[in-house]
N, C-alpha and C. Protein backbone atom coordinates (compact mmCIF):
# COMPACT_ATOMS: atom_id res chain seq x y z
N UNK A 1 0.85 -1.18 0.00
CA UNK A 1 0.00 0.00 0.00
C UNK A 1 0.89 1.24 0.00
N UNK A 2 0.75 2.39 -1.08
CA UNK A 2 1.38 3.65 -0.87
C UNK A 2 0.95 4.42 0.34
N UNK A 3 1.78 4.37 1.34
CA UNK A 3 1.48 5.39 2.37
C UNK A 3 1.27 6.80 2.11
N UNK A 4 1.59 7.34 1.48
CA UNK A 4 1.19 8.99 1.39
C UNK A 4 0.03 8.85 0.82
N UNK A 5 -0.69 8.24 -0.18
CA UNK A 5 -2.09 8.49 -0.70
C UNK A 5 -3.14 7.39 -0.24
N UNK A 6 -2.42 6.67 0.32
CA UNK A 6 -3.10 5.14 1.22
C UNK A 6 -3.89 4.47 0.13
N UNK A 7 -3.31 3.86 -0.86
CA UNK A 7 -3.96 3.82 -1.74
C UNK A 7 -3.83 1.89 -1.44
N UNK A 8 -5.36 1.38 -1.84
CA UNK A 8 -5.24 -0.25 -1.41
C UNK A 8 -4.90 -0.92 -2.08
N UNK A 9 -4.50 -2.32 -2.18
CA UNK A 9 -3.73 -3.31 -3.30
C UNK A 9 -5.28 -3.36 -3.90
N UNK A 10 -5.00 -4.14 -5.11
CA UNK A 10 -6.19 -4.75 -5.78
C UNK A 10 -5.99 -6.19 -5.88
N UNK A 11 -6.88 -6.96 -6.08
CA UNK A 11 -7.18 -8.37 -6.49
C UNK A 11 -7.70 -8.76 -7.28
N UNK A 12 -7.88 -9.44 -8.25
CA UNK A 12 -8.53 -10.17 -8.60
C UNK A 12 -10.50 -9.95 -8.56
N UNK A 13 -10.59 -10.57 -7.23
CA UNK A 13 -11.93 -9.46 -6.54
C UNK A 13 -12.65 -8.49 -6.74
N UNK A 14 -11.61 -7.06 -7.07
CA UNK A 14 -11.72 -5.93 -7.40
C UNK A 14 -12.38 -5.71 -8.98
N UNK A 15 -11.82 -6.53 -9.98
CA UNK A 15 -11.77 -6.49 -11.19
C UNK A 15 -13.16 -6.58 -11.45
N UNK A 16 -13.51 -5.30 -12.40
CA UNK A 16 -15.03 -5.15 -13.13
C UNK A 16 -14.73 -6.10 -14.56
N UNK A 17 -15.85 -6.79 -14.73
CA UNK A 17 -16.23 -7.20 -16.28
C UNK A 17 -17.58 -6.91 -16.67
N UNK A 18 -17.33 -6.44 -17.93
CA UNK A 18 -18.41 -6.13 -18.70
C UNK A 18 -18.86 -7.14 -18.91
N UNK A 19 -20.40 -7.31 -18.76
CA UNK A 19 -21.22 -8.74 -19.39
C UNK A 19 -22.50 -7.89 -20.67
N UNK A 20 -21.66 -8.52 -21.53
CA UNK A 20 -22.99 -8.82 -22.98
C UNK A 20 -23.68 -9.20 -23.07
N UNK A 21 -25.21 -8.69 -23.47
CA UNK A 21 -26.13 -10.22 -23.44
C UNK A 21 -25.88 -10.74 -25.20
N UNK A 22 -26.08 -12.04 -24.65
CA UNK A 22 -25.69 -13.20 -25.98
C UNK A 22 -27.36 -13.33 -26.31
N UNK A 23 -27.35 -12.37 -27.23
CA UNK A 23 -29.09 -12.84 -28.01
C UNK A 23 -29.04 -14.22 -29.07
N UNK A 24 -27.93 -15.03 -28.71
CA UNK A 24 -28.31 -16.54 -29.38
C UNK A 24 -28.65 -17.10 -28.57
N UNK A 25 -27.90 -17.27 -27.08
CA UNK A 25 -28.35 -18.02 -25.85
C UNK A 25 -30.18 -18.03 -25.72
N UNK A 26 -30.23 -16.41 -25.65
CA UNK A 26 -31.20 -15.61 -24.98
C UNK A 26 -31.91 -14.58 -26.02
N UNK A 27 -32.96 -15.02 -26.57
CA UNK A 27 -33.11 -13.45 -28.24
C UNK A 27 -33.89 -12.19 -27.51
N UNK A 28 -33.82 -12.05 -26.35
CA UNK A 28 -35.13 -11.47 -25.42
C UNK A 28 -34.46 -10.72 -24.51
N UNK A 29 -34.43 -9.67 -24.06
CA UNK A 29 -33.66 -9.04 -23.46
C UNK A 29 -35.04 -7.93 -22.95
N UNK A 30 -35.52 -8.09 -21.03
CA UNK A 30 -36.46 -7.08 -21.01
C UNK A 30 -35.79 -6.63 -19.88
N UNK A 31 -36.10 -4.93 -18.98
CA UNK A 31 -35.18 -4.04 -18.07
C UNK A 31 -35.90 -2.91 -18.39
N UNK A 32 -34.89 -1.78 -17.59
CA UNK A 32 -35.09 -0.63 -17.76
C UNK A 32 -33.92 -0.16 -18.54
N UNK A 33 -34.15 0.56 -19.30
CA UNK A 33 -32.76 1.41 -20.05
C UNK A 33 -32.10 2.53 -19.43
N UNK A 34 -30.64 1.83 -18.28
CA UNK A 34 -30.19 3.40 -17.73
C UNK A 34 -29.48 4.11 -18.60
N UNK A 35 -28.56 3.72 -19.48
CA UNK A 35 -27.65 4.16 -20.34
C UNK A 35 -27.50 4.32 -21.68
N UNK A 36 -27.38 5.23 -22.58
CA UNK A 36 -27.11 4.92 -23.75
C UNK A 36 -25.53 5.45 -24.06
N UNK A 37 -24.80 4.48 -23.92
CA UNK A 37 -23.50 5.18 -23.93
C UNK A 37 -22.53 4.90 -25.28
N UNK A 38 -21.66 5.97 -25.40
CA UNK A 38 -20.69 5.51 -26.32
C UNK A 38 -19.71 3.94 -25.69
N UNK A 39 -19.22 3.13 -27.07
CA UNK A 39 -18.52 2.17 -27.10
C UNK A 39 -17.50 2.05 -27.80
N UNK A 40 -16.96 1.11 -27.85
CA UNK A 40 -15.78 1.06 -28.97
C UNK A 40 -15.83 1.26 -30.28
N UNK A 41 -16.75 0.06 -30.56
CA UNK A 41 -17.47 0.60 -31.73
C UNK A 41 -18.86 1.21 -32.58
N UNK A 42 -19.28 2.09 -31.16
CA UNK A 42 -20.43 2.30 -31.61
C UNK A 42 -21.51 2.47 -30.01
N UNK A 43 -22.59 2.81 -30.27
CA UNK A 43 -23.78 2.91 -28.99
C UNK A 43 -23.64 1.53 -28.80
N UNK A 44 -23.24 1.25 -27.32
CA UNK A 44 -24.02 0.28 -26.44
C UNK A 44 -25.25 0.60 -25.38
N UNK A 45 -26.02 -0.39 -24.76
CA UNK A 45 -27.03 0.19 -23.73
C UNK A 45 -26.93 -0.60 -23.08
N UNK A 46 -27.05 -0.14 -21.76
CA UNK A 46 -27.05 -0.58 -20.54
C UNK A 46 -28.61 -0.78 -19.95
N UNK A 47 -28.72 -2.06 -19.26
CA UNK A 47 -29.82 -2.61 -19.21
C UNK A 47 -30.25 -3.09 -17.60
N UNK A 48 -31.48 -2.61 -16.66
CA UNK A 48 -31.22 -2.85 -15.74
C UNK A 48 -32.09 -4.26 -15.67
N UNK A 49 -32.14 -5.75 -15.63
CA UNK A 49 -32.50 -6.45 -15.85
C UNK A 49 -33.18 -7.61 -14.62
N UNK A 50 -34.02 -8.57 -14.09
CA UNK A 50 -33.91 -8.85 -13.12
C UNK A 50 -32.50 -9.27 -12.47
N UNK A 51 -31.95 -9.92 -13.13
CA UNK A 51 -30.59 -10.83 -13.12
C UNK A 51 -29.46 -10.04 -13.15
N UNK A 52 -29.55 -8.38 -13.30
CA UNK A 52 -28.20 -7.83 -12.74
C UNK A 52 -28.20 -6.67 -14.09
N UNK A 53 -27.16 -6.17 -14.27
CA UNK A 53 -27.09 -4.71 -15.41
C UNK A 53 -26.34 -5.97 -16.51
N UNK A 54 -26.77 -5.57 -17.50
CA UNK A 54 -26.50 -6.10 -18.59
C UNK A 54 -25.95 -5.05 -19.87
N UNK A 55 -25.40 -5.29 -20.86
CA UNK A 55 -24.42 -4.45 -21.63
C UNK A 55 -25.19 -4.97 -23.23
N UNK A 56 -26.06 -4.27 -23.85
CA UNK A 56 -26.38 -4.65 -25.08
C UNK A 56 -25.00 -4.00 -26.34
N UNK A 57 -24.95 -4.54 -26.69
CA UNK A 57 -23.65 -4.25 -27.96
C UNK A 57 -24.15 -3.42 -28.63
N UNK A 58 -23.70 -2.81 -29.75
CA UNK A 58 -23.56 -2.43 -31.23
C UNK A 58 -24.20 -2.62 -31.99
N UNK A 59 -25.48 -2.68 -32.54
CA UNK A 59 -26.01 -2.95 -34.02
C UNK A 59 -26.51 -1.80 -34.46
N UNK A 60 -26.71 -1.83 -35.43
CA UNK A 60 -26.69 -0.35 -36.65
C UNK A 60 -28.32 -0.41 -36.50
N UNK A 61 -29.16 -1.89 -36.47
CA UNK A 61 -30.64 -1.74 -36.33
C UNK A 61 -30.99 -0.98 -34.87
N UNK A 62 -30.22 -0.62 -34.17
CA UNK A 62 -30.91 -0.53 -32.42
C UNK A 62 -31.06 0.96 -32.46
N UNK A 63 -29.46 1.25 -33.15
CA UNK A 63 -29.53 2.78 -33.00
C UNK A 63 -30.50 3.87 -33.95
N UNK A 64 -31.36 2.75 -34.75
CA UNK A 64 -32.07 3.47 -35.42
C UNK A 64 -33.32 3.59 -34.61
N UNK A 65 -33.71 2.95 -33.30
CA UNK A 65 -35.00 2.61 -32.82
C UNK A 65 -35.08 2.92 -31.65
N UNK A 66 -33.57 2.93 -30.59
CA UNK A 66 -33.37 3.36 -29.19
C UNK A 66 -33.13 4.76 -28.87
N UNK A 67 -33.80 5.99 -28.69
CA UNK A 67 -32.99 7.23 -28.50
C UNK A 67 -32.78 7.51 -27.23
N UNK A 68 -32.22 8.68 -27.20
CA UNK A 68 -31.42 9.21 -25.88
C UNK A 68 -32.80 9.63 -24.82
N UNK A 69 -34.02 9.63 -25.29
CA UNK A 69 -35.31 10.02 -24.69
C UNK A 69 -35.79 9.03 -23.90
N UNK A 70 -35.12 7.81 -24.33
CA UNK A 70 -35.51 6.35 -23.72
C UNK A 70 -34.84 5.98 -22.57
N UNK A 71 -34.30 6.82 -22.25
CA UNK A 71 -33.26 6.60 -21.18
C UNK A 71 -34.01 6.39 -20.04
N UNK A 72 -34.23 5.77 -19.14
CA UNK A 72 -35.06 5.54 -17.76
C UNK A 72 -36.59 4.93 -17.86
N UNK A 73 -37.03 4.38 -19.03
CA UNK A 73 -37.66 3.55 -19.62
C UNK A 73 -37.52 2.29 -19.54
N UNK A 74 -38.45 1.64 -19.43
CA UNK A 74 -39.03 -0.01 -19.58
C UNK A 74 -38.20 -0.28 -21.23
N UNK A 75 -37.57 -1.26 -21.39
CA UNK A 75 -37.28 -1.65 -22.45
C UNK A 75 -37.11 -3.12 -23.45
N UNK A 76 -37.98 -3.41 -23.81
CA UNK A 76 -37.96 -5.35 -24.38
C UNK A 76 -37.17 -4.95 -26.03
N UNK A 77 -35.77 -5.91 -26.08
CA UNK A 77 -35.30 -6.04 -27.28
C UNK A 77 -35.52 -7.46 -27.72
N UNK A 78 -36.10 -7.57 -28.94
CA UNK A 78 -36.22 -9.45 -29.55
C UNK A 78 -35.17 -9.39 -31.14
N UNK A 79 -34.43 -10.27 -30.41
CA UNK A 79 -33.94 -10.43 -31.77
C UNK A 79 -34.21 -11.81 -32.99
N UNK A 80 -34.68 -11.25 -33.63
CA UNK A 80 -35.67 -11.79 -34.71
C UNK A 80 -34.47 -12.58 -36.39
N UNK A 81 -33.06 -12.41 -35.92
CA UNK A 81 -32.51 -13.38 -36.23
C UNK A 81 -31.60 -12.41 -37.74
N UNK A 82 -31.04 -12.90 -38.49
CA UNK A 82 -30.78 -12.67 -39.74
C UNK A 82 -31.31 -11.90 -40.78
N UNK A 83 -31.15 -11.01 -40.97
CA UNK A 83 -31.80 -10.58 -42.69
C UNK A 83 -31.12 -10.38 -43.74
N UNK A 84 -31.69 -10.15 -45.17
CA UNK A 84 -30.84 -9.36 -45.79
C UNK A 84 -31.55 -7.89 -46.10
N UNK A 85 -30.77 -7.09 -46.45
CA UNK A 85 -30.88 -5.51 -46.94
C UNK A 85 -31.45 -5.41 -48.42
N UNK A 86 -32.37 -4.97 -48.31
CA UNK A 86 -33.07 -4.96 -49.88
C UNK A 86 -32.66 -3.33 -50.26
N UNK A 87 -31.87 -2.51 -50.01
CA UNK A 87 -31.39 -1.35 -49.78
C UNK A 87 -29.56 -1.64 -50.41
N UNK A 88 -29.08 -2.36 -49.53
CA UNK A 88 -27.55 -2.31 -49.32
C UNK A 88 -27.34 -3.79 -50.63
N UNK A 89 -27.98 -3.82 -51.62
CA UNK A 89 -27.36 -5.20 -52.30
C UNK A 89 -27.17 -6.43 -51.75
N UNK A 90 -28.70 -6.62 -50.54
CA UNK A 90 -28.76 -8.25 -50.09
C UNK A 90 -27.56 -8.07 -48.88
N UNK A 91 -27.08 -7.56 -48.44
CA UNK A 91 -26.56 -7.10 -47.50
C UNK A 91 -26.95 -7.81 -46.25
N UNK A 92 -26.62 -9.03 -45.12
CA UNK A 92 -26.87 -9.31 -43.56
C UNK A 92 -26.90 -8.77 -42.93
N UNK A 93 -27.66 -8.72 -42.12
CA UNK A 93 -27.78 -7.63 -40.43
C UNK A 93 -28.14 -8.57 -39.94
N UNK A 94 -28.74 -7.92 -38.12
CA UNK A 94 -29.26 -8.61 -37.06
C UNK A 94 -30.30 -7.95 -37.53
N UNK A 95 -31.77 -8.79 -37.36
CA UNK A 95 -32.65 -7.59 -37.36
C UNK A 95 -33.42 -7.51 -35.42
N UNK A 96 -33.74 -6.40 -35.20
CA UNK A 96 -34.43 -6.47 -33.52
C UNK A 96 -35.65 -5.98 -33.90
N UNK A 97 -37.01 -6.28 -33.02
CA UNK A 97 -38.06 -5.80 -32.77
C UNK A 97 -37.44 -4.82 -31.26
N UNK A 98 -37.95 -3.73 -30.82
CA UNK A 98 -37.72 -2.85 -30.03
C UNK A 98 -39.20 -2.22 -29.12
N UNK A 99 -39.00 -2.11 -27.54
CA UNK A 99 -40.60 -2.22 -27.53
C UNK A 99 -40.23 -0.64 -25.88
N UNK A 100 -40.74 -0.29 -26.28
CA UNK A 100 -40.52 1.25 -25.28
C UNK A 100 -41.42 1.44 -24.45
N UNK A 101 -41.68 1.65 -23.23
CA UNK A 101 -42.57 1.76 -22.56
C UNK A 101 -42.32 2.68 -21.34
């Protein structure tokens, strides 16, 4: 421990991890929406869920459907699996149903 700023060891213990929800496990994701935050690559949301805060990822479909107004809101995401883009040349995405309340 540094004595002048008393600063404590860390462990193991200490260490935060981010948890993702895996919409293959799980396509259903329901909570409140505390966060809409920047990510690495892009908006993630933070999800207050029965089972603990949860970290929704990145998709280009969410950020068209989740806004910053939704923040402290009831929130159900379904993910409805594969598509293609009749826009982008047959193009794959995720597609989500999005449900605001």
């Amino acid at each position: 421990m540094d004595e002048q700023l008393n600063i404590p060891e860390f462990t193991d213990k200490d260490k935060k991890q981010t948890v993702f929800h895996n919409f293959t496990a799980q396509p259903e994701i329901v909570g409140k929406l505390l966060a809409i935050e920047n990510g690495t690559f892009g908006l993630q949301y933070r999800i207050l869920t029965n089972n603990g805060e949860v970290i929704v990822g990145t998709y280009g479909v969410l950020a068209s459907k989740i806004i910053k107004q939704d923040e402290g809101k009831f929130i159900k995401i379904v993910c409805k699996g594969i598509a293609k883009s009749e826009k982008n040349k047959g193009r794959s995405y995720t597609n989500f149903e999005v449900f605001v309340k």
